[in-house]
Structure formats: structure tokens, C-alpha cells
PDB file of N, CA and C in Angstrom:
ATOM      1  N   UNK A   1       0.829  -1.182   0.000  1.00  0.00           N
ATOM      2  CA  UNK A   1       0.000   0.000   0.000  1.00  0.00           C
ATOM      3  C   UNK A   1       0.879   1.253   0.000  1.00  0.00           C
ATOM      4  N   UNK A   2       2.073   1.149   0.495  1.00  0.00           N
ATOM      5  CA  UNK A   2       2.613   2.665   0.951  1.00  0.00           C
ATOM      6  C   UNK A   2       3.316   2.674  -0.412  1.00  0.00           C
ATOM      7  N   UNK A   3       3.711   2.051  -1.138  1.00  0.00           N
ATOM      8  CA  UNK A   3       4.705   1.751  -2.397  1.00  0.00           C
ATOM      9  C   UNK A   3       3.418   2.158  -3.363  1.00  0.00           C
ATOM     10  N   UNK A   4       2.258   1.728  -3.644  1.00  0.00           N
ATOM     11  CA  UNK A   4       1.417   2.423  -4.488  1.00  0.00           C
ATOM     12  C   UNK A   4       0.779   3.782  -4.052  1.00  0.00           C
ATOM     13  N   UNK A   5       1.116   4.532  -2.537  1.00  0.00           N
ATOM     14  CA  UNK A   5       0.731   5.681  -2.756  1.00  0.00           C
ATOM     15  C   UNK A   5       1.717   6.667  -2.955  1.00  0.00           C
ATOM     16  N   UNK A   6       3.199   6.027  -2.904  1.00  0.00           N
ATOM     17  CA  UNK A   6       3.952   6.720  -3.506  1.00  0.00           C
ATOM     18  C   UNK A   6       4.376   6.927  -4.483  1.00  0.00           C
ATOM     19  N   UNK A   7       3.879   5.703  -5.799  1.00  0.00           N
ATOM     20  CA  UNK A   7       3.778   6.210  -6.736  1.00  0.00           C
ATOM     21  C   UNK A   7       2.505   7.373  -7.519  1.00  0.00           C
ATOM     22  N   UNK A   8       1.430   6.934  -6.616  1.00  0.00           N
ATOM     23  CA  UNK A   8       0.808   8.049  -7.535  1.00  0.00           C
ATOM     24  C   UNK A   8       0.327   9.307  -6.444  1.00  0.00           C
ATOM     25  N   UNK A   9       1.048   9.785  -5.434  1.00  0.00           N
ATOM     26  CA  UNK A   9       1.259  11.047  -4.680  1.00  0.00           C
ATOM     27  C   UNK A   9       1.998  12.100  -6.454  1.00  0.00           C
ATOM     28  N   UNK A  10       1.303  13.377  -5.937  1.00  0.00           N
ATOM     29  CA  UNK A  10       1.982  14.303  -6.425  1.00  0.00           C
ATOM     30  C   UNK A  10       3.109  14.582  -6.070  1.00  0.00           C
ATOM     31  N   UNK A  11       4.075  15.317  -7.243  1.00  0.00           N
ATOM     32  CA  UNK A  11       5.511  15.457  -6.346  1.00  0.00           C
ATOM     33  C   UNK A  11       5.345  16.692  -5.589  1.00  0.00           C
ATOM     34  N   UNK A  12       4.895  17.172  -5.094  1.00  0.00           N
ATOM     35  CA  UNK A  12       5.028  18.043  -4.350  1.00  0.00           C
ATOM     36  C   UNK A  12       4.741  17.109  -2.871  1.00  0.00           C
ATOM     37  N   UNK A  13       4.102  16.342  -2.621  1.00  0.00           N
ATOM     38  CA  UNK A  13       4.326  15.299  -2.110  1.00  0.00           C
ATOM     39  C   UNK A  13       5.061  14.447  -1.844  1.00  0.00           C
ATOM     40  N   UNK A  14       6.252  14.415  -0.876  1.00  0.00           N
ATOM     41  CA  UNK A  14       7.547  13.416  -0.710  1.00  0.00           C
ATOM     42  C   UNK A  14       6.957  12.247   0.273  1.00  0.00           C
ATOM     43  N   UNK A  15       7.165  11.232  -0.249  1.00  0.00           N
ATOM     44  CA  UNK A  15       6.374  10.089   1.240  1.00  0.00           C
ATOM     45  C   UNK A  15       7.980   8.878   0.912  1.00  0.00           C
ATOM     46  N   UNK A  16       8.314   8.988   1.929  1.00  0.00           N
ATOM     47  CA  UNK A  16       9.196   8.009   2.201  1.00  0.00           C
ATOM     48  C   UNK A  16       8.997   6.608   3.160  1.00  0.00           C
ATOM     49  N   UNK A  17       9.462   5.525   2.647  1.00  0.00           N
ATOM     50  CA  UNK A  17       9.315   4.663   3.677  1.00  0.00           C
ATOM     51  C   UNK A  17      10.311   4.509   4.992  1.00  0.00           C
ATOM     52  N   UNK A  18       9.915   4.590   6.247  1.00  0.00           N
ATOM     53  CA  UNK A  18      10.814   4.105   7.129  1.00  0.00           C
ATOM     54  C   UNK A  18      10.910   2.991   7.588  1.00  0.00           C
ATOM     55  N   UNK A  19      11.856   2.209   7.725  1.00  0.00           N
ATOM     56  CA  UNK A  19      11.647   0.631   7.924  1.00  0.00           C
ATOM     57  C   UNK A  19      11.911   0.889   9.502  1.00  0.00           C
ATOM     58  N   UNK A  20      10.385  -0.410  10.074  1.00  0.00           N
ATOM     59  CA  UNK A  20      10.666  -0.595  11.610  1.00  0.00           C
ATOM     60  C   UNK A  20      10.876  -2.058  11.818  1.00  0.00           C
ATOM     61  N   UNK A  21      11.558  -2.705  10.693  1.00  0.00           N
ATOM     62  CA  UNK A  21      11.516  -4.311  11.114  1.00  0.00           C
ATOM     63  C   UNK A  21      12.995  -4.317  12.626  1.00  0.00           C
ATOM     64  N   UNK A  22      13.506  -3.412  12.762  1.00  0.00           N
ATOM     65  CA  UNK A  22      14.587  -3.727  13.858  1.00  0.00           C
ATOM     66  C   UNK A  22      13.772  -3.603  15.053  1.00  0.00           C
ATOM     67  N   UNK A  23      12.354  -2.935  15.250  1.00  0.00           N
ATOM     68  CA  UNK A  23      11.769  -2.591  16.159  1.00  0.00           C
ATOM     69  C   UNK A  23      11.619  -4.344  17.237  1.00  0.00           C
ATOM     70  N   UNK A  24      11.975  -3.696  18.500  1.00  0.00           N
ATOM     71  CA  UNK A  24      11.302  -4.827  19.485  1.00  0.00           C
ATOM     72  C   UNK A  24      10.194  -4.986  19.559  1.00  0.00           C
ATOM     73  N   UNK A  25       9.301  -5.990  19.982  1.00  0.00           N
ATOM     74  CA  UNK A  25       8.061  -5.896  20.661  1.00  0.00           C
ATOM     75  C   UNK A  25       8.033  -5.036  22.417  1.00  0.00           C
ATOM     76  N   UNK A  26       7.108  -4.515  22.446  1.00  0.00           N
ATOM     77  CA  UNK A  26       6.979  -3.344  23.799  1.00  0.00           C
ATOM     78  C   UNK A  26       7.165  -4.489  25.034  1.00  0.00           C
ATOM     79  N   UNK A  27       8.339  -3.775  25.937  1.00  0.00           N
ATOM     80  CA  UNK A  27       8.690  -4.447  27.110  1.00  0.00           C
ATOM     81  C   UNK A  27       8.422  -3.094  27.857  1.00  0.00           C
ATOM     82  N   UNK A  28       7.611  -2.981  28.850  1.00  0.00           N
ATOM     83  CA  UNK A  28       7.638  -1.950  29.541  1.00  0.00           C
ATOM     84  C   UNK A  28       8.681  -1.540  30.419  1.00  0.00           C
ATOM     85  N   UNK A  29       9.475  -3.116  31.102  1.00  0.00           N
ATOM     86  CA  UNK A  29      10.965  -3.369  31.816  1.00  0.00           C
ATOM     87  C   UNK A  29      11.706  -2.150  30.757  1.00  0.00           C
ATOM     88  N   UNK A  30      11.502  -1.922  29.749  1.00  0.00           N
ATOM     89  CA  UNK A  30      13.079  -0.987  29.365  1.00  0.00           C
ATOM     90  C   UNK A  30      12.611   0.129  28.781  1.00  0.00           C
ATOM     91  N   UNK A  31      11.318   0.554  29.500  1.00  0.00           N
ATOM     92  CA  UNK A  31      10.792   1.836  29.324  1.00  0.00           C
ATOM     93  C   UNK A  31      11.817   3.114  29.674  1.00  0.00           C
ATOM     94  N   UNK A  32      12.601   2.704  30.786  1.00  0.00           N
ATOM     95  CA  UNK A  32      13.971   3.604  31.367  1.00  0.00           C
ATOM     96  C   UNK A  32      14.610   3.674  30.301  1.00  0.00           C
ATOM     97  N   UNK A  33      15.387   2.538  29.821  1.00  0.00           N
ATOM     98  CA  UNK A  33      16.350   2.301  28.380  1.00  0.00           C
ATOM     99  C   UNK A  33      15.898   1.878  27.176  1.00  0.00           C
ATOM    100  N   UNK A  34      15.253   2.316  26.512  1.00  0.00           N
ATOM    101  CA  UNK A  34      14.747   1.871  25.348  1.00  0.00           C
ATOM    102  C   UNK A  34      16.216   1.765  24.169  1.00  0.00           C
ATOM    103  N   UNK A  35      15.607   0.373  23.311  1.00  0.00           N
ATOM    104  CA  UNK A  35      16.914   0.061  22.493  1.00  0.00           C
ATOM    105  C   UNK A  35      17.259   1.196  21.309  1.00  0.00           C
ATOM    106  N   UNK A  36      18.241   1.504  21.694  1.00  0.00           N
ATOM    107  CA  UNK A  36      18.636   2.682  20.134  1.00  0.00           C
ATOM    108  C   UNK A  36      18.066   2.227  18.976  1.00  0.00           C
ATOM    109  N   UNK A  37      17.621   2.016  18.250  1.00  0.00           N
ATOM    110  CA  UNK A  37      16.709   1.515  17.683  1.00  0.00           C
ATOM    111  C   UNK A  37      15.235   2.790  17.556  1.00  0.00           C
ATOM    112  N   UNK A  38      15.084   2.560  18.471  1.00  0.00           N
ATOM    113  CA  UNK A  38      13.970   3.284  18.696  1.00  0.00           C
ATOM    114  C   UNK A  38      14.285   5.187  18.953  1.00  0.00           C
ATOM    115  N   UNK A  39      15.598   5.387  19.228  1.00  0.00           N
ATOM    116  CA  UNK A  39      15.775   7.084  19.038  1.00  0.00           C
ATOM    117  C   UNK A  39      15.946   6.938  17.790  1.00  0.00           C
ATOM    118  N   UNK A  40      16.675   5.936  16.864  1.00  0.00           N
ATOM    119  CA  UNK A  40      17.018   6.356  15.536  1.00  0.00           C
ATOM    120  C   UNK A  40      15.848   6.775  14.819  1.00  0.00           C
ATOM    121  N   UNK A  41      14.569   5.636  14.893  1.00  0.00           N
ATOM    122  CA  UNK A  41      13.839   6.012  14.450  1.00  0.00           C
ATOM    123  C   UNK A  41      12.814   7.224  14.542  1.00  0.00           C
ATOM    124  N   UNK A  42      13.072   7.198  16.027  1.00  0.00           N
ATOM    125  CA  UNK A  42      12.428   8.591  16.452  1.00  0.00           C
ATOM    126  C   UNK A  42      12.835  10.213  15.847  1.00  0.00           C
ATOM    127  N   UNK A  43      14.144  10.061  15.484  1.00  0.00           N
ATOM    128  CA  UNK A  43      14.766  10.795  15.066  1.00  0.00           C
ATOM    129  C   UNK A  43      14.704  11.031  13.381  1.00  0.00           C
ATOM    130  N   UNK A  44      14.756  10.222  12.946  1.00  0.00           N
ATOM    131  CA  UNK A  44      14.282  10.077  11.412  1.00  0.00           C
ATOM    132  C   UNK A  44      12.963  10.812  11.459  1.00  0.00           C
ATOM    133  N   UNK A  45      12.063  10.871  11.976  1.00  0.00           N
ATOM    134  CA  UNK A  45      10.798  10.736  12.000  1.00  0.00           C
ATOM    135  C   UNK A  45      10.513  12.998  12.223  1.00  0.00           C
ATOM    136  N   UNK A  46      11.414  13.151  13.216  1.00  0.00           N
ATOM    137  CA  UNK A  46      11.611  14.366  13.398  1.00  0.00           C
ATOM    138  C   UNK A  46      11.178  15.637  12.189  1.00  0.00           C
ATOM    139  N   UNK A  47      11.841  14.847  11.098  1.00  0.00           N
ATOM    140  CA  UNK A  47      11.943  15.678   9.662  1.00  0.00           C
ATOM    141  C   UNK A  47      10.651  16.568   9.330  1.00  0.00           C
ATOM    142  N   UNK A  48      10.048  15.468   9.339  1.00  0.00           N
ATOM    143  CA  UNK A  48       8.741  15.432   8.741  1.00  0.00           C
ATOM    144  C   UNK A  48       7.885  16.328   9.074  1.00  0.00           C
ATOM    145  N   UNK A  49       6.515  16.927   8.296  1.00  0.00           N
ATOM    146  CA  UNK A  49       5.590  17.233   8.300  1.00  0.00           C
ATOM    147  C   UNK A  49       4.192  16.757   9.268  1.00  0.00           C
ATOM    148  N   UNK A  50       4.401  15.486   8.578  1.00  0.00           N
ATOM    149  CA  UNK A  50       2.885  14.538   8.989  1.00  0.00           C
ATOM    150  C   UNK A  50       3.784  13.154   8.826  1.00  0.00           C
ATOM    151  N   UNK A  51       2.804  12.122   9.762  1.00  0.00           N
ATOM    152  CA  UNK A  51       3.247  10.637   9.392  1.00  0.00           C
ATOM    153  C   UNK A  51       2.105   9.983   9.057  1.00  0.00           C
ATOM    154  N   UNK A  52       2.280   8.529   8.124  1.00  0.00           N
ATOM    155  CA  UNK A  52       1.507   8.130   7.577  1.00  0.00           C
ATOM    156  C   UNK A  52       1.898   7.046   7.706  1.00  0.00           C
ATOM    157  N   UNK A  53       0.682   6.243   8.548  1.00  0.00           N
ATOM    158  CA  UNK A  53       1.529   4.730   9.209  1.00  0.00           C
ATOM    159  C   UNK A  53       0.736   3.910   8.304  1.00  0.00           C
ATOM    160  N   UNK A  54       1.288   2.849   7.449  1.00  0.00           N
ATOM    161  CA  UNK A  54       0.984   1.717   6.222  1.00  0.00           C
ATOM    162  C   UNK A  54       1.173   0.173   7.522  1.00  0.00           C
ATOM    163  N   UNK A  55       0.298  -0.907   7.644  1.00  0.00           N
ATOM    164  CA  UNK A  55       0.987  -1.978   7.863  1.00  0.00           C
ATOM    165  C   UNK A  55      -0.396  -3.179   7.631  1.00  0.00           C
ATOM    166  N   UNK A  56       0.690  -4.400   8.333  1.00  0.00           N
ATOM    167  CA  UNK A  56      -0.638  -5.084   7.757  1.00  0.00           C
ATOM    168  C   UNK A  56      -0.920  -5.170   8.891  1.00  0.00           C
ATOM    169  N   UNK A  57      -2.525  -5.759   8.746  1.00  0.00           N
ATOM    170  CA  UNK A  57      -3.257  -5.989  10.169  1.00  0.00           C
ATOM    171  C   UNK A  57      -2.689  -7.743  10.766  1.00  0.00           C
ATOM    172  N   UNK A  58      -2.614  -7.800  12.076  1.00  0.00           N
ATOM    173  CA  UNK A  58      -2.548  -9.285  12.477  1.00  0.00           C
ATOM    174  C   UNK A  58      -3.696  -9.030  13.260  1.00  0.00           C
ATOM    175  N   UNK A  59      -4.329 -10.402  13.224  1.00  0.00           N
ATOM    176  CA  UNK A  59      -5.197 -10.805  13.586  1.00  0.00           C
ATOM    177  C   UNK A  59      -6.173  -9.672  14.333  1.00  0.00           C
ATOM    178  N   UNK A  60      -6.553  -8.609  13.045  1.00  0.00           N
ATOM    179  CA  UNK A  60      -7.715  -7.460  13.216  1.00  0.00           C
ATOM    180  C   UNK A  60      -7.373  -6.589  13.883  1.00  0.00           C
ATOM    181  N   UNK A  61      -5.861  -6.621  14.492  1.00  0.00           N
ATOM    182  CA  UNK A  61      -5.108  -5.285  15.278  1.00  0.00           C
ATOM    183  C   UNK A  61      -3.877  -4.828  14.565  1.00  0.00           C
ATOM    184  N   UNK A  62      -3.374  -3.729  15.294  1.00  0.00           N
ATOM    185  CA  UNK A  62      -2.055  -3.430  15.353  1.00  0.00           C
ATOM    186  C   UNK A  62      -1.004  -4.303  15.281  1.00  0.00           C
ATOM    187  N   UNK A  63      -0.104  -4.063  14.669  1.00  0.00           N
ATOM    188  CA  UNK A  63       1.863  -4.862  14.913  1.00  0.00           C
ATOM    189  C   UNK A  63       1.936  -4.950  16.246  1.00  0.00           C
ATOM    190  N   UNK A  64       2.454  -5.706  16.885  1.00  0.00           N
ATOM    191  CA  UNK A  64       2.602  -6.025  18.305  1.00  0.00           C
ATOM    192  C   UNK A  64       3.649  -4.330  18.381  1.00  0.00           C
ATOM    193  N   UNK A  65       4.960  -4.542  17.912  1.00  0.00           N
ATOM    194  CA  UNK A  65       5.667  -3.682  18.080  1.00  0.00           C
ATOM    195  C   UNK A  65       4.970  -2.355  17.428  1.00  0.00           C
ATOM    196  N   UNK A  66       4.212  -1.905  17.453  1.00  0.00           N
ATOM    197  CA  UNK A  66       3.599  -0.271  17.506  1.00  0.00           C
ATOM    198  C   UNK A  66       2.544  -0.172  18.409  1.00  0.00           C
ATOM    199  N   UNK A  67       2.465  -1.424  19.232  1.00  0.00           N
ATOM    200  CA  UNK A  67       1.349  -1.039  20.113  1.00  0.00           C
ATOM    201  C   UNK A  67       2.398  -0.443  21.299  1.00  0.00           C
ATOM    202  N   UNK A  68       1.490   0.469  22.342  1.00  0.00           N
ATOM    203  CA  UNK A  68       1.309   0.902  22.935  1.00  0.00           C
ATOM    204  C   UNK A  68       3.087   2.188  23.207  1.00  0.00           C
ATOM    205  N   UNK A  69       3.674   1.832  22.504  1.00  0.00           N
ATOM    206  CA  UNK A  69       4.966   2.532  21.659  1.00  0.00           C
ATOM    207  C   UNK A  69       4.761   3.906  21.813  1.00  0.00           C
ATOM    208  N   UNK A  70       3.858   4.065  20.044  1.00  0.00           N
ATOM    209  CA  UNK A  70       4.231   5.329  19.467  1.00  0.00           C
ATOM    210  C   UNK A  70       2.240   5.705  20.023  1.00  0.00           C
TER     211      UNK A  70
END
């Protein structure tokens, strides 16, 4: 889905993909230390305008790892 709305977005429209496959699943234990991983991406994310979250559904929910996260 995010690969076909970036092809037919206008260019004035930049949509990039960010990959979260390094993402952990949510341990609340390392809520203190969260894995770098997660500033990088946080930081990538900074740039931007707006975000536009693409994924697939498991079983009628959220990615384990974007729940209760972001």
C-alpha cells in the first residue's frame, strides 16, 4: 500500500518509507532504556511534516511492536 501511494502522490508530495523491522516488541521493563533503535527512528521521523503509518493488520489489530509505543 505505501509503495502504491507513492507512486501516484503528487511530487510536491515526498512520502518516504521508514523501515521498523529492527523494532522490538513493547517491554515496559526498558521503558527507562529503550533500544537505540527506537531514538534512531524517532529521530528520522523528526523531519517530517505529517506521518503516515501503512501496515498489515494481524489478527484485526495493530503490529505487536507499535502497540502501545508510538
Amino acid at each position: 500500500m505505501a509503495k502504491a501511494l507513492i507512486k501516484v502522490s503528487p511530487e510536491s508530495l515526498k512520502l518516504e518509507i521508514v523501515e521498523i523491522g529492527e523494532l522490538p516488541i513493547y517491554n515496559q521493563d526498558s521503558d527507562d532504556k529503550p533500544p537505540g533503535c527506537i531514538y534512531a527512528i524517532r529521530e528520522s521521523l523528526k523531519k517530517y511534516d505529517g506521518v503516515l503509518v501503512c501496515y498489515a493488520r494481524i489478527n484485526r489489530s495493530v503490529p505487536a511492536v507499535l502497540k502501545e509505543r508510538y
